[in-house]
Protein backbone atom coordinates (compact mmCIF):
# COMPACT_ATOMS: atom_id res chain seq x y z
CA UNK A 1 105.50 87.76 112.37
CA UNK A 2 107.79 90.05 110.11
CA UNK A 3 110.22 88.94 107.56
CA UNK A 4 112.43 90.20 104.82
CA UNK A 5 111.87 91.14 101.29
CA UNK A 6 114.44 88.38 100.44
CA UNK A 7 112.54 85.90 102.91
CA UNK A 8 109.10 87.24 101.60
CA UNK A 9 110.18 86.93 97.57
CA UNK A 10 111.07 83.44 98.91
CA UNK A 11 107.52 82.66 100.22
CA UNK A 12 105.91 84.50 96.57
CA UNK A 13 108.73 82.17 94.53
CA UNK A 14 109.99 85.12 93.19
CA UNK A 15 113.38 87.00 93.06
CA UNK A 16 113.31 90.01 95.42
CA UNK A 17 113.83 92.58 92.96
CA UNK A 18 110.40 91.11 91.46
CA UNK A 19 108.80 91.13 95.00
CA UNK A 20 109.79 94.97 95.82
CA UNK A 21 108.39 95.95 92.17
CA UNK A 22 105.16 94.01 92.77
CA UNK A 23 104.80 96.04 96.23
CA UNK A 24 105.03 98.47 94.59
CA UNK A 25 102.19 97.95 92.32
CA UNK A 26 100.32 97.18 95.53
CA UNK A 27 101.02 100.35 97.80
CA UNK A 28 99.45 102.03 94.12
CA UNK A 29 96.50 100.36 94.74
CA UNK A 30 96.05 101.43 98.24
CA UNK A 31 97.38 98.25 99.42
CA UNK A 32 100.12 98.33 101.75
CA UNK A 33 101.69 95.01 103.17
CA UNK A 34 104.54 96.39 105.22
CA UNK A 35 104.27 96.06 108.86
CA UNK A 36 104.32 99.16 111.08
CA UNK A 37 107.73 101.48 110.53
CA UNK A 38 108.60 101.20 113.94
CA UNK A 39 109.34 97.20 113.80
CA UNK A 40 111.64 98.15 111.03
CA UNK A 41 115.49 97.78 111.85
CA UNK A 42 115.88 101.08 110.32
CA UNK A 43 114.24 103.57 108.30
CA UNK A 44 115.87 101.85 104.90
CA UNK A 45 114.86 98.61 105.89
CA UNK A 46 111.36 97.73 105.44
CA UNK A 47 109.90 94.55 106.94
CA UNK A 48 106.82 92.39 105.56
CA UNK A 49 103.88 91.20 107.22
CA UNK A 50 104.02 87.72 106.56
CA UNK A 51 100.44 87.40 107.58
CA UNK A 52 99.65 89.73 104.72
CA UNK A 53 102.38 88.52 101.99
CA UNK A 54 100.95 84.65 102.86
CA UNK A 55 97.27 85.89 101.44
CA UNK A 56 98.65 88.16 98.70
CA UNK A 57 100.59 85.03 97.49
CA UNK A 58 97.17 82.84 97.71
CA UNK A 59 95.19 85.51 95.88
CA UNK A 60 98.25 85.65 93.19
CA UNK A 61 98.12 81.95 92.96
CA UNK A 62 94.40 81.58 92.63
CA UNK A 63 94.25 84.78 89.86
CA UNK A 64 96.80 82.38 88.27
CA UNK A 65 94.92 78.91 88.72
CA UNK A 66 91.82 80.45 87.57
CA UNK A 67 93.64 81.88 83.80
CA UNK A 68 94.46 78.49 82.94
């Protein structure tokens, strides 16, 4: 399933403006959670793999957890 970057930043429990600068630290990294361009509404309007965003929220949460 595909969402939003307002409904993912809403899964991450962050603002979106956060969520779309933290993808971007991702795609630098090689590590792309978009889904494919063609589920897209249009070419401005990228959707998220929720799959995808629901791990890199676990991993951000256990990175978190594990500083503490």
């Amino acid at each position: 399933m595909n969402c939003t970057t307002a409904q993912a930043a809403e899964l991450a429990g962050i603002k979106p403006a956060s969520f779309r600068r933290e993808m971007h630290r991702e795609r630098e990294r090689g590590r792309d959670h978009r889904a494919p361009r063609e589920q897209w509404p249009d070419a401005r309007t990228p959707m998220w793999d929720e799959a995808t965003i629901r791990a890199w929220c676990l991993a951000r949460e256990h990175r978190r957890t594990r500083s503490d």
